[in-house]
N, C-alpha and C. Protein backbone atom coordinates (compact mmCIF):
# COMPACT_ATOMS: atom_id res chain seq x y z
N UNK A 1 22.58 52.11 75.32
CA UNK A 1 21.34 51.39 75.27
C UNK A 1 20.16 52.31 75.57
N UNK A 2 20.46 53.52 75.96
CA UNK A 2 19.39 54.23 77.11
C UNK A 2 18.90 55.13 75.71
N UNK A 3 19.85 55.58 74.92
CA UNK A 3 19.34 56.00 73.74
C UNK A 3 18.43 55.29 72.42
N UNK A 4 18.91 54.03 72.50
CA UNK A 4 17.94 53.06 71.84
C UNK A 4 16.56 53.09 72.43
N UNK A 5 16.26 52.90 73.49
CA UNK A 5 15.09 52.89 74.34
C UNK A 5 14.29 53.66 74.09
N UNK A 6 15.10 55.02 74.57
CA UNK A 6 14.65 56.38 74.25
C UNK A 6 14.07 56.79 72.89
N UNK A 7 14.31 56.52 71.92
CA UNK A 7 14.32 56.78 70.35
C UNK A 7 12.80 55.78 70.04
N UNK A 8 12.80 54.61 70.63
CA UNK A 8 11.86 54.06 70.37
C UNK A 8 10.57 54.05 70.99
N UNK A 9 10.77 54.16 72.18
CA UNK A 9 9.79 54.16 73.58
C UNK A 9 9.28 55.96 74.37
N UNK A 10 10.19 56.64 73.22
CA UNK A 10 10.29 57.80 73.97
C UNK A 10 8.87 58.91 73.83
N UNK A 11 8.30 58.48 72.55
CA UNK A 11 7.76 59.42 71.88
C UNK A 11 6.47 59.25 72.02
N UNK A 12 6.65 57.61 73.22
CA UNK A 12 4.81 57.12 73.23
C UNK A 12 4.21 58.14 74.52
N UNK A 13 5.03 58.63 75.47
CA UNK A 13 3.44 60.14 76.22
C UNK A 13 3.36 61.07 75.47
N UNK A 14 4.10 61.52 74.73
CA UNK A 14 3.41 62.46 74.05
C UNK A 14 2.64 62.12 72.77
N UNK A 15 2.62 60.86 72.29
CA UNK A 15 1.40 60.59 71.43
C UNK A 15 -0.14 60.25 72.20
N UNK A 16 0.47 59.79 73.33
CA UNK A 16 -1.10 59.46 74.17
C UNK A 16 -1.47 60.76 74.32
N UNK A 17 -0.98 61.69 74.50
CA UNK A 17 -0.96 63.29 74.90
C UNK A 17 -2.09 63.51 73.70
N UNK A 18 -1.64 63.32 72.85
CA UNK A 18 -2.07 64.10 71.29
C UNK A 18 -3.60 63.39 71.34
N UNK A 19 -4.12 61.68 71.65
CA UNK A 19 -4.87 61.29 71.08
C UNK A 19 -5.93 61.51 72.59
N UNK A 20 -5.37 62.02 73.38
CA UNK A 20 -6.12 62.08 74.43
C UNK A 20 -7.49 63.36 74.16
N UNK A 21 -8.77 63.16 74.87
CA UNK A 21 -9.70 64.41 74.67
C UNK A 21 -9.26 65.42 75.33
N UNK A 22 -9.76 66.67 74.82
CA UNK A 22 -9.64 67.77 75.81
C UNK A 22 -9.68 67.83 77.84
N UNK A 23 -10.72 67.19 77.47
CA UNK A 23 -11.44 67.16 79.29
C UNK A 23 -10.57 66.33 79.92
N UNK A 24 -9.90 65.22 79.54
CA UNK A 24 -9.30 64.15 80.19
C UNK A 24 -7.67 64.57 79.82
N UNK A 25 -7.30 65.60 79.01
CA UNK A 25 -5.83 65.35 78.91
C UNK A 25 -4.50 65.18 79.87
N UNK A 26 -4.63 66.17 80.83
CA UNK A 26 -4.22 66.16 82.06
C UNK A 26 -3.73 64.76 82.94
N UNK A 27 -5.25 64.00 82.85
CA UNK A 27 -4.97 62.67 83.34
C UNK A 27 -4.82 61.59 82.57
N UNK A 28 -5.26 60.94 81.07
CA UNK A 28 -5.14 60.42 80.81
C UNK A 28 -4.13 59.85 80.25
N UNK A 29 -3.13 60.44 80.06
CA UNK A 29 -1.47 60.32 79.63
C UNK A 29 -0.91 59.29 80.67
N UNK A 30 -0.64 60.22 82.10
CA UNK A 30 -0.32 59.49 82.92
C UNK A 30 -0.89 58.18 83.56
N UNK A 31 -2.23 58.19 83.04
CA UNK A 31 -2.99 57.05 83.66
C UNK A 31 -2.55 56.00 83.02
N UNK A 32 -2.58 56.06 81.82
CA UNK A 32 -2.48 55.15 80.95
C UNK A 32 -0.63 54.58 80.67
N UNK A 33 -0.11 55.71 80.97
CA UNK A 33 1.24 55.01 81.01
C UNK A 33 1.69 54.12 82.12
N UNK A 34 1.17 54.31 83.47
CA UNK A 34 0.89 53.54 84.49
C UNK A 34 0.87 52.52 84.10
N UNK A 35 -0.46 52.62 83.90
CA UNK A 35 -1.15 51.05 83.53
C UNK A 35 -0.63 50.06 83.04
N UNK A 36 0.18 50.81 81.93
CA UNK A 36 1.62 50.23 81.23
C UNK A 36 2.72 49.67 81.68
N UNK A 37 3.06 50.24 83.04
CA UNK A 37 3.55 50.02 83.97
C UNK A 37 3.77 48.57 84.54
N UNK A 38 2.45 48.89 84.93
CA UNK A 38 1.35 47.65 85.73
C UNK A 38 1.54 46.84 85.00
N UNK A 39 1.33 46.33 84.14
CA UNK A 39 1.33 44.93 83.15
C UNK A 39 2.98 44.93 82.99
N UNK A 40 3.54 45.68 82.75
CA UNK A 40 4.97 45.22 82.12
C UNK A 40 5.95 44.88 83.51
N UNK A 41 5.22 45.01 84.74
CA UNK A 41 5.63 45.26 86.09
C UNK A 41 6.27 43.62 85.77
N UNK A 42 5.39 42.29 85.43
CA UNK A 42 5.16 41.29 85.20
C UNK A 42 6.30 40.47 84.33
N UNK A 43 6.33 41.00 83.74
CA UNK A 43 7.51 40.66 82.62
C UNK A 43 8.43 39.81 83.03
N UNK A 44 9.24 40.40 84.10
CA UNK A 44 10.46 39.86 84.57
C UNK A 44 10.53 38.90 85.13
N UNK A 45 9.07 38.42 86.00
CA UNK A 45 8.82 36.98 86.57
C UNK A 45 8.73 36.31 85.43
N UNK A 46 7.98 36.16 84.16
CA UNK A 46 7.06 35.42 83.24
C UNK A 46 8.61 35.20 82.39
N UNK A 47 9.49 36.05 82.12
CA UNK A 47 11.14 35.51 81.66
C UNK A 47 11.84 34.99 82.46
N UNK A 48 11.59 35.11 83.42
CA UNK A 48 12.98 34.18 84.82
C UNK A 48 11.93 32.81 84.73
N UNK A 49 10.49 32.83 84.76
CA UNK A 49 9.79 31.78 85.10
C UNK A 49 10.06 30.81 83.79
N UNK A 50 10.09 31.10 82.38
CA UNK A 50 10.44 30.74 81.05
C UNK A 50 11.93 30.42 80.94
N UNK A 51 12.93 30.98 81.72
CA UNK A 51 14.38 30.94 81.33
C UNK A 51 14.62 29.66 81.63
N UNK A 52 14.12 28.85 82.92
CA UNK A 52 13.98 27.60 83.52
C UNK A 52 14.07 26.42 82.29
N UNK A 53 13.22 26.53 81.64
CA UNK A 53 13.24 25.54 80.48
C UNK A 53 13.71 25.44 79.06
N UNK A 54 13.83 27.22 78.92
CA UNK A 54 14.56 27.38 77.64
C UNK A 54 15.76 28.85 77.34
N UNK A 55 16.22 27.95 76.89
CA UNK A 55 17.45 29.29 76.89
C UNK A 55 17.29 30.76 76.94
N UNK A 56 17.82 31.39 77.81
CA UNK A 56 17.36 32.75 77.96
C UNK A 56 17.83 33.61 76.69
N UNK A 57 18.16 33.85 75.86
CA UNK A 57 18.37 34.39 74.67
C UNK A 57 17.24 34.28 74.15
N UNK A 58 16.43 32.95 73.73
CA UNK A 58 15.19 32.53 73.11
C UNK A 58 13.70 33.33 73.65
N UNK A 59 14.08 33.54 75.10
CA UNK A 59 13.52 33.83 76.08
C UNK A 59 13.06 35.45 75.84
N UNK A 60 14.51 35.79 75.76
CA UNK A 60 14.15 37.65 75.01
C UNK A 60 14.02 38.10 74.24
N UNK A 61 13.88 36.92 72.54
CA UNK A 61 13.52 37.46 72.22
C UNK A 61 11.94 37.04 71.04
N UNK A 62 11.75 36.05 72.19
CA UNK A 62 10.02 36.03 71.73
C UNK A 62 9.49 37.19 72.40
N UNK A 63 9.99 37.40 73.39
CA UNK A 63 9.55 38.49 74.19
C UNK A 63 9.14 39.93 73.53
N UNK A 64 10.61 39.92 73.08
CA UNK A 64 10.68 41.20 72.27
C UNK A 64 9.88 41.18 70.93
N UNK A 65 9.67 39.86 70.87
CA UNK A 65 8.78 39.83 69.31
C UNK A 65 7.28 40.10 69.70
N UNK A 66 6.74 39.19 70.87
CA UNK A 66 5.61 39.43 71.31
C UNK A 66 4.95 40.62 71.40
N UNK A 67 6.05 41.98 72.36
CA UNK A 67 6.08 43.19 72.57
C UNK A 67 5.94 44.51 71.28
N UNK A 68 6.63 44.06 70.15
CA UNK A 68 6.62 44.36 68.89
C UNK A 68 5.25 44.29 67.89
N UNK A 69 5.05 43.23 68.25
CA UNK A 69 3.87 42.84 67.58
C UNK A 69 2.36 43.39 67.84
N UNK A 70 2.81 43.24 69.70
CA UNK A 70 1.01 43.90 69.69
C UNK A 70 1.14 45.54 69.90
N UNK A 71 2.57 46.17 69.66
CA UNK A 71 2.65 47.93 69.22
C UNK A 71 2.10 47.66 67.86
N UNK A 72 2.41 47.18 67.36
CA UNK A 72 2.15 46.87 65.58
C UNK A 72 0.63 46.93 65.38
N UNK A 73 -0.16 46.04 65.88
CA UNK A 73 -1.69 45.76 66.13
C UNK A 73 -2.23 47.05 66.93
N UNK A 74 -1.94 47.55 67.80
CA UNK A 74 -2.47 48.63 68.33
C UNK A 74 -2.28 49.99 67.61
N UNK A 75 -1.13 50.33 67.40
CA UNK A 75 -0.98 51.23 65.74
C UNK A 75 -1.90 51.25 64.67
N UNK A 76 -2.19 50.01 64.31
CA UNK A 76 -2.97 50.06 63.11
C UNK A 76 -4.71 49.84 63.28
N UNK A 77 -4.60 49.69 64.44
CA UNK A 77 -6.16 49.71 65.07
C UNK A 77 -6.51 50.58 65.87
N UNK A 78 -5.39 51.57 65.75
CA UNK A 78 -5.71 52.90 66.59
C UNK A 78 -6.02 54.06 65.67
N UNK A 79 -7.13 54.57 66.70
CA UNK A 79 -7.40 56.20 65.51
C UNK A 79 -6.55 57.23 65.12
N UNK A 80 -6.75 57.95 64.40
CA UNK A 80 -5.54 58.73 64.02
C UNK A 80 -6.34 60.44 64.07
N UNK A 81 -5.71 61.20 65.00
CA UNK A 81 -6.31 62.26 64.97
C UNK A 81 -6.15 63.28 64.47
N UNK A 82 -5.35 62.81 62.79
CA UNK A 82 -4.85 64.23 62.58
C UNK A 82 -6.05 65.36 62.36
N UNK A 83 -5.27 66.37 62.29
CA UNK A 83 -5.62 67.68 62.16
C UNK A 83 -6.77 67.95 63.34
N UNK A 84 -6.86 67.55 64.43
CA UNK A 84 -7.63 68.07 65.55
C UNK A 84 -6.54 69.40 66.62
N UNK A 85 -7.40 70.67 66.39
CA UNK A 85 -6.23 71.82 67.20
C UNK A 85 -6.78 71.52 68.95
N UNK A 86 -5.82 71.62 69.57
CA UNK A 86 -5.89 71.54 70.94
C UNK A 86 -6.73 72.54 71.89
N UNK A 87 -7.62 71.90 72.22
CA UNK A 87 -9.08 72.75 72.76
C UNK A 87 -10.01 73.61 72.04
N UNK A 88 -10.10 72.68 70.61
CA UNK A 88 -11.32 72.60 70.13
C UNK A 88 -12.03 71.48 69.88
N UNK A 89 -11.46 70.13 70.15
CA UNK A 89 -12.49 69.25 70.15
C UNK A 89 -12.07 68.18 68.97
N UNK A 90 -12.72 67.66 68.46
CA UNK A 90 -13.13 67.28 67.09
C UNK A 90 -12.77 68.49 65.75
N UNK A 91 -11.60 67.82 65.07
CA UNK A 91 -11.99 68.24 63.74
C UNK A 91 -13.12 68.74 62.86
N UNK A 92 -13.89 69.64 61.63
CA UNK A 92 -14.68 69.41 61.47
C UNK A 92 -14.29 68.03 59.99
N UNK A 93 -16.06 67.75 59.70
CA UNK A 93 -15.84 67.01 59.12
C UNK A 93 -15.20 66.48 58.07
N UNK A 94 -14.29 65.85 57.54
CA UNK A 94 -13.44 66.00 56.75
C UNK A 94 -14.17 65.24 54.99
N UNK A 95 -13.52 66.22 54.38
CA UNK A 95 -13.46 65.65 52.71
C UNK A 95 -12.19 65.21 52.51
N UNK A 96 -13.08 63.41 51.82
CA UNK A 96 -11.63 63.21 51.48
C UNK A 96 -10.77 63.47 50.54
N UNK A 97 -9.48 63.39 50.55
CA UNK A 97 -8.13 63.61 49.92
C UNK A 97 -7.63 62.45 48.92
N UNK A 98 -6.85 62.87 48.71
CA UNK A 98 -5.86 61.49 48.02
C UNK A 98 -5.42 60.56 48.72
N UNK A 99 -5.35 59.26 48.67
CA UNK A 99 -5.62 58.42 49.10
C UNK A 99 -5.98 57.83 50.00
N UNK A 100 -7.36 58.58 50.44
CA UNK A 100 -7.89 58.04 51.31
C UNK A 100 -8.23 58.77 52.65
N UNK A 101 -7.00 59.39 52.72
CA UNK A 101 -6.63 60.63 53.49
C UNK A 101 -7.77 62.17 53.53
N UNK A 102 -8.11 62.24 54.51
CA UNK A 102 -8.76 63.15 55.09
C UNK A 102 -8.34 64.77 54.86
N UNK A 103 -8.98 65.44 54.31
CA UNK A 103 -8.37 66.95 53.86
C UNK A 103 -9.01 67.89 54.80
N UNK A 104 -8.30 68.33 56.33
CA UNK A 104 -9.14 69.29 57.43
C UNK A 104 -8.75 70.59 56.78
N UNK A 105 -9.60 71.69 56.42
CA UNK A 105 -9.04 72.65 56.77
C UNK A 105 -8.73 73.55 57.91
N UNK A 106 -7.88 73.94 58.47
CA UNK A 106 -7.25 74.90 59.48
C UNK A 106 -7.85 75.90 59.66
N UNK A 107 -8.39 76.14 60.69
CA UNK A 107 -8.46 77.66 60.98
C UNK A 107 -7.09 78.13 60.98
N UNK A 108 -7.84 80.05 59.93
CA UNK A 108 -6.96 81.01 60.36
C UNK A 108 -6.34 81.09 58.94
C-alpha cells in the first residue's frame, strides 16, 4: 500500500519545490506541506463522525472522491512554470508555440 501512496502522493514536495520563488524556496515547500497536514489532521474525526450513519466503505470513498477532485481543480488552476532555471527568476517572455504552448528559449 505504502508504494501506492508513494507513486501518487510522492512527487507533490518536489513539485511545490519547482513552483516555489527563488527567495521563499527553502521555506515554502515545507510550509505548505504542513499546512496540508493541518487540514488533513481532520479527516479521521469527519469519517469516524460520518461512519455513524453510513456505511464506512461509502464513507471512504466519497472521501477519496472528494480528495481527488479538488487535486484535479487545483492542477488545472494552477500555474505552470515551465521552463523557469533555478535562480533566475522568471522566464523571459515567451512566444507562443504549438498549441498554445509557450516556446522559452534556454540559456547556453
Amino acid at each position: 500500500m505504502q508504494f501506492m501512496v508513494q507513486g501518487a502522493w510522492g512527487i507533490i514536495p518536489a513539485h511545490i519545490n519547482e513552483l516555489s520563488p527563488d527567495q521563499v524556496r527553502g521555506f515554502l515547500p515545507g510550509f505548505a506541506y504542513q499546512c496540508g497536514n493541518l487540514i488533513a489532521a481532520s479527516i479521521a474525526w469527519v469519517q469516524s463522525t460520518l461512519a455513524r450513519s453510513h456505511p464506512y466503505p461509502h464513507v471512504m470513498g466519497v472521501s477519496a472522491a472528494i480528495i481527488f477532485c479538488l487535486a484535479i481543480v487545483v492542477t488545472v488552476l494552477g500555474r505552470e512554470r515551465r521552463g523557469v532555471v533555478f535562480g533566475q527568476g522568471e522566464p523571459p517572455s515567451p512566444s507562443p508555440g504549438r498549441r498554445g504552448f509557450p516556446v522559452v528559449q534556454r540559456p547556453g
